[in-house]
PDB file of N, CA and C in Angstrom:
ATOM      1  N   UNK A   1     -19.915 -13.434   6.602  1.00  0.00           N
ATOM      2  CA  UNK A   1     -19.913 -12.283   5.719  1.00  0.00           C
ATOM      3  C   UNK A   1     -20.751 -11.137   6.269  1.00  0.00           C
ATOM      4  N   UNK A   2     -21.560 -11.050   7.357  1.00  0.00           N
ATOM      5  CA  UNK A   2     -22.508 -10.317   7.735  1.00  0.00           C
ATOM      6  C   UNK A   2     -21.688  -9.271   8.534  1.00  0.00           C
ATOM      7  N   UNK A   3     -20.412 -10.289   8.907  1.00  0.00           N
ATOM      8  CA  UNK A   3     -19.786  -8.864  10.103  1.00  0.00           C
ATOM      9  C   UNK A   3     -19.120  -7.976   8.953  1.00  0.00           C
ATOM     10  N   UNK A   4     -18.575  -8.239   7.766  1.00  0.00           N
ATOM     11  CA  UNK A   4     -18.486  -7.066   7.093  1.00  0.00           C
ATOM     12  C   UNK A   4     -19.493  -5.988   6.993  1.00  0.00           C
ATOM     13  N   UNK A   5     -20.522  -6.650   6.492  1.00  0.00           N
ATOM     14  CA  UNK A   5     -21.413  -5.668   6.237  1.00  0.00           C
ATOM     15  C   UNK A   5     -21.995  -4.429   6.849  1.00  0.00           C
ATOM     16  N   UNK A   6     -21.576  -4.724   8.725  1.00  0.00           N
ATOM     17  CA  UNK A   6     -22.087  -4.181   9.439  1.00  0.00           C
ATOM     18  C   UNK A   6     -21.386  -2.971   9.255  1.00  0.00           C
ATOM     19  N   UNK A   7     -21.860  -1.535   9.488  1.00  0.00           N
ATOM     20  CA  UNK A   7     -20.439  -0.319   9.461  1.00  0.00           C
ATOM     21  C   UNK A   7     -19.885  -0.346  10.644  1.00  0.00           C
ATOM     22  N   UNK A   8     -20.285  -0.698  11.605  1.00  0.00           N
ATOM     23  CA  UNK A   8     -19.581  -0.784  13.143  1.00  0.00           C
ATOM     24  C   UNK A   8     -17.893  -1.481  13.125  1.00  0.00           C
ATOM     25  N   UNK A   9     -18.270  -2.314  12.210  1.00  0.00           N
ATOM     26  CA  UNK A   9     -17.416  -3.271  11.762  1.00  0.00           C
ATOM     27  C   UNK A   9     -16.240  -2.768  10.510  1.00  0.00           C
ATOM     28  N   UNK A  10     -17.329  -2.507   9.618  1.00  0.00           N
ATOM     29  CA  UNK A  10     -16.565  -2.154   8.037  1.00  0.00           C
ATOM     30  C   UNK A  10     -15.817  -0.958   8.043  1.00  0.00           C
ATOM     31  N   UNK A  11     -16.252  -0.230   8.817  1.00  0.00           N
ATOM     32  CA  UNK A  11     -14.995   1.529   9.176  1.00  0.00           C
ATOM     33  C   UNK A  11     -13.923   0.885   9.796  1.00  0.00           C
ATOM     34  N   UNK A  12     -13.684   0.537  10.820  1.00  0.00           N
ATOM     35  CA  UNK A  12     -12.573   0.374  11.268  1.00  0.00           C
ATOM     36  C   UNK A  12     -11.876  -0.441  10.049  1.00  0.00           C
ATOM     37  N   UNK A  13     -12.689  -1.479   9.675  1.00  0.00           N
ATOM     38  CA  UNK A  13     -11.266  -2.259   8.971  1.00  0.00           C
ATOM     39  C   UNK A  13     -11.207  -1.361   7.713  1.00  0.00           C
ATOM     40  N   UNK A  14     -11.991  -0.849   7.195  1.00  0.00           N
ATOM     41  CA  UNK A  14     -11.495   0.038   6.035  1.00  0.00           C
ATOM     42  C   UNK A  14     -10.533   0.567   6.345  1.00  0.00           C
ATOM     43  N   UNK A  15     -10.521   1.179   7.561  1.00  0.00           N
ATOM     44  CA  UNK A  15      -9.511   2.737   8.089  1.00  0.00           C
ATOM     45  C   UNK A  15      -8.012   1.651   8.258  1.00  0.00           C
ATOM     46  N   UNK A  16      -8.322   0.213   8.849  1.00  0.00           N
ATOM     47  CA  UNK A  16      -6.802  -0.259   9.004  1.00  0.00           C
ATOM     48  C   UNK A  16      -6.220  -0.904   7.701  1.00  0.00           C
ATOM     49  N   UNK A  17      -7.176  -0.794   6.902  1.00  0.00           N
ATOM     50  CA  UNK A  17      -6.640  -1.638   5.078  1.00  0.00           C
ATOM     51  C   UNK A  17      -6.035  -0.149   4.573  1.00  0.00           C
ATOM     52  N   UNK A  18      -6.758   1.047   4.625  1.00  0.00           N
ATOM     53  CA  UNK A  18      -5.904   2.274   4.298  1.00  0.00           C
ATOM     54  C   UNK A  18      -4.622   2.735   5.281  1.00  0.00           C
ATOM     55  N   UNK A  19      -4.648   2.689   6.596  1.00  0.00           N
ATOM     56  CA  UNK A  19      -3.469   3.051   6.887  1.00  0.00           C
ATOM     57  C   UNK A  19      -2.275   2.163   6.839  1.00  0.00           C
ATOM     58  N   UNK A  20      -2.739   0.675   6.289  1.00  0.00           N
ATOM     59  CA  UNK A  20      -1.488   0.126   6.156  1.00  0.00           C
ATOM     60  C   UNK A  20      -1.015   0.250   5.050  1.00  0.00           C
ATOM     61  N   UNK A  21      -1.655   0.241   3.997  1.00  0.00           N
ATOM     62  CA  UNK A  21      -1.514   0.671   2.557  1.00  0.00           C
ATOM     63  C   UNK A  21      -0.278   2.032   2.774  1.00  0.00           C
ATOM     64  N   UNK A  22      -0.607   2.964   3.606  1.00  0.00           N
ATOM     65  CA  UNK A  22      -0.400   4.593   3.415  1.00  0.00           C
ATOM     66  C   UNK A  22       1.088   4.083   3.907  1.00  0.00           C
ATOM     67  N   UNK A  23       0.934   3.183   4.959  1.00  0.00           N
ATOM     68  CA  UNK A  23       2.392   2.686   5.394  1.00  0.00           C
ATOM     69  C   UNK A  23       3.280   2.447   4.625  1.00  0.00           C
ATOM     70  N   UNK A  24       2.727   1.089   3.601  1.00  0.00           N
ATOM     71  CA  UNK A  24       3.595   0.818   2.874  1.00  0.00           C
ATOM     72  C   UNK A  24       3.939   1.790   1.651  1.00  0.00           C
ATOM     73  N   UNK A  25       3.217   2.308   1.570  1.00  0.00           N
ATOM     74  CA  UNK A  25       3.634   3.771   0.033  1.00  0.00           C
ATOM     75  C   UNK A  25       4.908   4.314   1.103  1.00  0.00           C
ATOM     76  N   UNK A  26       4.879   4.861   2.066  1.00  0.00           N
ATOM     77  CA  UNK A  26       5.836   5.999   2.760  1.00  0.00           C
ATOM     78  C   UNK A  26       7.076   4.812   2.520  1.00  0.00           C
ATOM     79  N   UNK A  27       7.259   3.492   3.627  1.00  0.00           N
ATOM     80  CA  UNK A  27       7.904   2.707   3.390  1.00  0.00           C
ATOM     81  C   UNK A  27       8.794   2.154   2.396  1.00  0.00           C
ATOM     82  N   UNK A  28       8.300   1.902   1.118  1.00  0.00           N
ATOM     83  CA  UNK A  28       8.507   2.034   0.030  1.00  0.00           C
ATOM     84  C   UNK A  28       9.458   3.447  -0.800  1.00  0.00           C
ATOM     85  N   UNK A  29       8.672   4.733  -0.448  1.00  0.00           N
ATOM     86  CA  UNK A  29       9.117   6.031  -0.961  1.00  0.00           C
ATOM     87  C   UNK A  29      10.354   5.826  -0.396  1.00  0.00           C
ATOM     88  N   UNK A  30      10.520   6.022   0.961  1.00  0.00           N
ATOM     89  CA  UNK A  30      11.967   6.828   1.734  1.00  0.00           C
ATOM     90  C   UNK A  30      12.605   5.549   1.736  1.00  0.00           C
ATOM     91  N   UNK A  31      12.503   4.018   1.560  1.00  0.00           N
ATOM     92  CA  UNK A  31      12.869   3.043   1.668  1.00  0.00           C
ATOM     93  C   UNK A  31      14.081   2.525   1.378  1.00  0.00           C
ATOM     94  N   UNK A  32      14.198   2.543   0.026  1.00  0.00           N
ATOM     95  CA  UNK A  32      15.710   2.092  -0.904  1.00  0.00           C
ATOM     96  C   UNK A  32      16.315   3.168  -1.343  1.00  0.00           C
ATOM     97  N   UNK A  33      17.874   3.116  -0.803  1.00  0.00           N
ATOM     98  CA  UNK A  33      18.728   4.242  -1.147  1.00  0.00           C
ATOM     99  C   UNK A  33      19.112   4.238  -2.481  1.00  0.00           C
ATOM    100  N   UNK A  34      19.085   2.631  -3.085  1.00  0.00           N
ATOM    101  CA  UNK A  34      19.661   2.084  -4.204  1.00  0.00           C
ATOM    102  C   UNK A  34      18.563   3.013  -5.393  1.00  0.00           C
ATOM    103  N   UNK A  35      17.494   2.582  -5.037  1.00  0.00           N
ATOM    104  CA  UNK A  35      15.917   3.295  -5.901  1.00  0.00           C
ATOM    105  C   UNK A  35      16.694   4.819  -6.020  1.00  0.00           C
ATOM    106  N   UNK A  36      16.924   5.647  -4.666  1.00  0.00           N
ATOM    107  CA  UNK A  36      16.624   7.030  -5.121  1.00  0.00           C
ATOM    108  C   UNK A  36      18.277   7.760  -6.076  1.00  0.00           C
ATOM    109  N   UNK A  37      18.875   6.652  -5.713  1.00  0.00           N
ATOM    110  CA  UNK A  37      20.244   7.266  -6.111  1.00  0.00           C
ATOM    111  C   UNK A  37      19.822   7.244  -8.105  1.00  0.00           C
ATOM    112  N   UNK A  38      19.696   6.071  -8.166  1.00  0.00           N
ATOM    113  CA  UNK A  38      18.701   5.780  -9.938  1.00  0.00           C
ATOM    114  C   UNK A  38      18.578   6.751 -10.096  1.00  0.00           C
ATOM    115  N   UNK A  39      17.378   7.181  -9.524  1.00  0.00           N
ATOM    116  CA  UNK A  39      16.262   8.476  -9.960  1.00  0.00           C
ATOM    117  C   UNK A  39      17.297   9.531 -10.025  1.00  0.00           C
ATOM    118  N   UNK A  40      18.173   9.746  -9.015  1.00  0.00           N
ATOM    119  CA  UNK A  40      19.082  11.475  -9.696  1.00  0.00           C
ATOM    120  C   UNK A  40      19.768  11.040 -10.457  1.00  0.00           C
ATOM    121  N   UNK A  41      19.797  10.223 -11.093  1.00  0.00           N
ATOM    122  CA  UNK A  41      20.758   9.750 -12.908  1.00  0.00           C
ATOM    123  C   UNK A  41      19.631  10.780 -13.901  1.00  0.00           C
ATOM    124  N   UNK A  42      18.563  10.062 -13.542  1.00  0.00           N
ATOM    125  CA  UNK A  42      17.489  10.384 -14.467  1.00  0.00           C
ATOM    126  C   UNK A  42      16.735  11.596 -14.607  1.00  0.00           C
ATOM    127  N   UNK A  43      17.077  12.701 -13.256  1.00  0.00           N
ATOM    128  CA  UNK A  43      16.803  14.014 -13.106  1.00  0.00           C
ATOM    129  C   UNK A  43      17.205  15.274 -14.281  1.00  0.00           C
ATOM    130  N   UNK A  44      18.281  14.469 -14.747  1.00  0.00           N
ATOM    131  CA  UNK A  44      18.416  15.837 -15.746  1.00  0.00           C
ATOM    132  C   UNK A  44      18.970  15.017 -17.467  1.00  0.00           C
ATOM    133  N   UNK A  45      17.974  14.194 -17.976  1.00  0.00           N
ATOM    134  CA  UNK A  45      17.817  13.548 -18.707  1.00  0.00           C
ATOM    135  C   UNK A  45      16.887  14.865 -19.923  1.00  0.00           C
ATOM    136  N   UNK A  46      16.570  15.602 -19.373  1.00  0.00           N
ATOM    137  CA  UNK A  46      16.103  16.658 -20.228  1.00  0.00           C
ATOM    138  C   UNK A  46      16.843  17.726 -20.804  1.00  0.00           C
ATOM    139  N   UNK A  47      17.848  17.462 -20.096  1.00  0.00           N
ATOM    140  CA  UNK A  47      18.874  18.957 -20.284  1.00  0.00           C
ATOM    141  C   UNK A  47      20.376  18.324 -21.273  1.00  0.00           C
ATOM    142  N   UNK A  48      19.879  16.604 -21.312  1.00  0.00           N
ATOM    143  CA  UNK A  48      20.942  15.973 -22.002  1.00  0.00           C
ATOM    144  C   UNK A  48      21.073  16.578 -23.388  1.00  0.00           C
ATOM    145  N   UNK A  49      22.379  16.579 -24.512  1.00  0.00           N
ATOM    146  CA  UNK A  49      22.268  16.874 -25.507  1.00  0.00           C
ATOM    147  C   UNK A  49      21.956  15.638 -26.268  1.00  0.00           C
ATOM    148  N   UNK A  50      21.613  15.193 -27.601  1.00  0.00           N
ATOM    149  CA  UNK A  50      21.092  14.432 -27.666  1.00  0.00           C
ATOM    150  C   UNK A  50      22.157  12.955 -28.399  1.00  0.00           C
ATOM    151  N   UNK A  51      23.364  13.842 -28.875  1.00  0.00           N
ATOM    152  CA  UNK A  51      24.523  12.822 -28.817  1.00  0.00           C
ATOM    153  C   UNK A  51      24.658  12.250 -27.386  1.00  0.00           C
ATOM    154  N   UNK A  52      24.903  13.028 -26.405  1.00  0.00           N
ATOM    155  CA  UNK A  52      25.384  12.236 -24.969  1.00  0.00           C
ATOM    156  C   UNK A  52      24.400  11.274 -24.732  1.00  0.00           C
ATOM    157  N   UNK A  53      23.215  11.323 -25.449  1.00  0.00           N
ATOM    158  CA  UNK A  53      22.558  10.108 -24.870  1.00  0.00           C
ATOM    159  C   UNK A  53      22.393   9.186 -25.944  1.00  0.00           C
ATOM    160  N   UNK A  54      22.933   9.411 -26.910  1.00  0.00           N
ATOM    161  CA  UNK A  54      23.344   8.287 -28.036  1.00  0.00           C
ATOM    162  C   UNK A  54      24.221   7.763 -27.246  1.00  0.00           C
ATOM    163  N   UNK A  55      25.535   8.290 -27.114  1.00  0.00           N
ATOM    164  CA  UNK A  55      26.736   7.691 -26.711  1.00  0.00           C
ATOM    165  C   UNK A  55      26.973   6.801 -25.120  1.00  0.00           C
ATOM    166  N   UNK A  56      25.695   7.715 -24.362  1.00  0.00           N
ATOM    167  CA  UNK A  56      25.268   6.875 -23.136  1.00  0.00           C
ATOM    168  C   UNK A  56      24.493   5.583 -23.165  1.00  0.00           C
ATOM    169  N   UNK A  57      23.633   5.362 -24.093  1.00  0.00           N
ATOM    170  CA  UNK A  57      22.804   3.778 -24.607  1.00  0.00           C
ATOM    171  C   UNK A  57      23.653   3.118 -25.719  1.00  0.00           C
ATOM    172  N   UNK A  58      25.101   3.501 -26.531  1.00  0.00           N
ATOM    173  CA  UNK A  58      25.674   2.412 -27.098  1.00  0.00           C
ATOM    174  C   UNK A  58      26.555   2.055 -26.042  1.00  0.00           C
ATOM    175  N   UNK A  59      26.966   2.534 -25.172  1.00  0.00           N
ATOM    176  CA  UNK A  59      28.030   1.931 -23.536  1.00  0.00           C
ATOM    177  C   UNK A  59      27.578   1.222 -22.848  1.00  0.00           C
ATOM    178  N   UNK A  60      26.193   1.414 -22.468  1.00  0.00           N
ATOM    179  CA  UNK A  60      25.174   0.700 -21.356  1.00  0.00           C
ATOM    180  C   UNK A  60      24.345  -0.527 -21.761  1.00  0.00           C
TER     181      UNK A  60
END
């Protein structure tokens, strides 16, 4: 447990526990086509009237 403690030690692995992290967020983001296609369903969910989205949750 001591070689953590050391900072000689504890920077680097901090810096490689954050850039893999940062990896997997990007990874994740641009990742699934299936994920982003979803999300533009849900883009204009504000501009719905509010029958169409009655009539869209008794179909679905």
């Amino acid at each position: 447990m001591e070689w953590f403690a050391d900072p000689e030690n504890a920077r680097p692995l901090g810096l490689l526990i954050f850039f893999i992290t940062f990896c997997l967020i990007v990874f994740w983001v641009y990742g699934s086509r299936k994920r982003g296609a979803k999300l533009e369903e849900y883009k204009n969910i504000p501009f719905l009237d509010d029958d169409e989205v009655k009539k869209d949750k008794s179909n679905g």
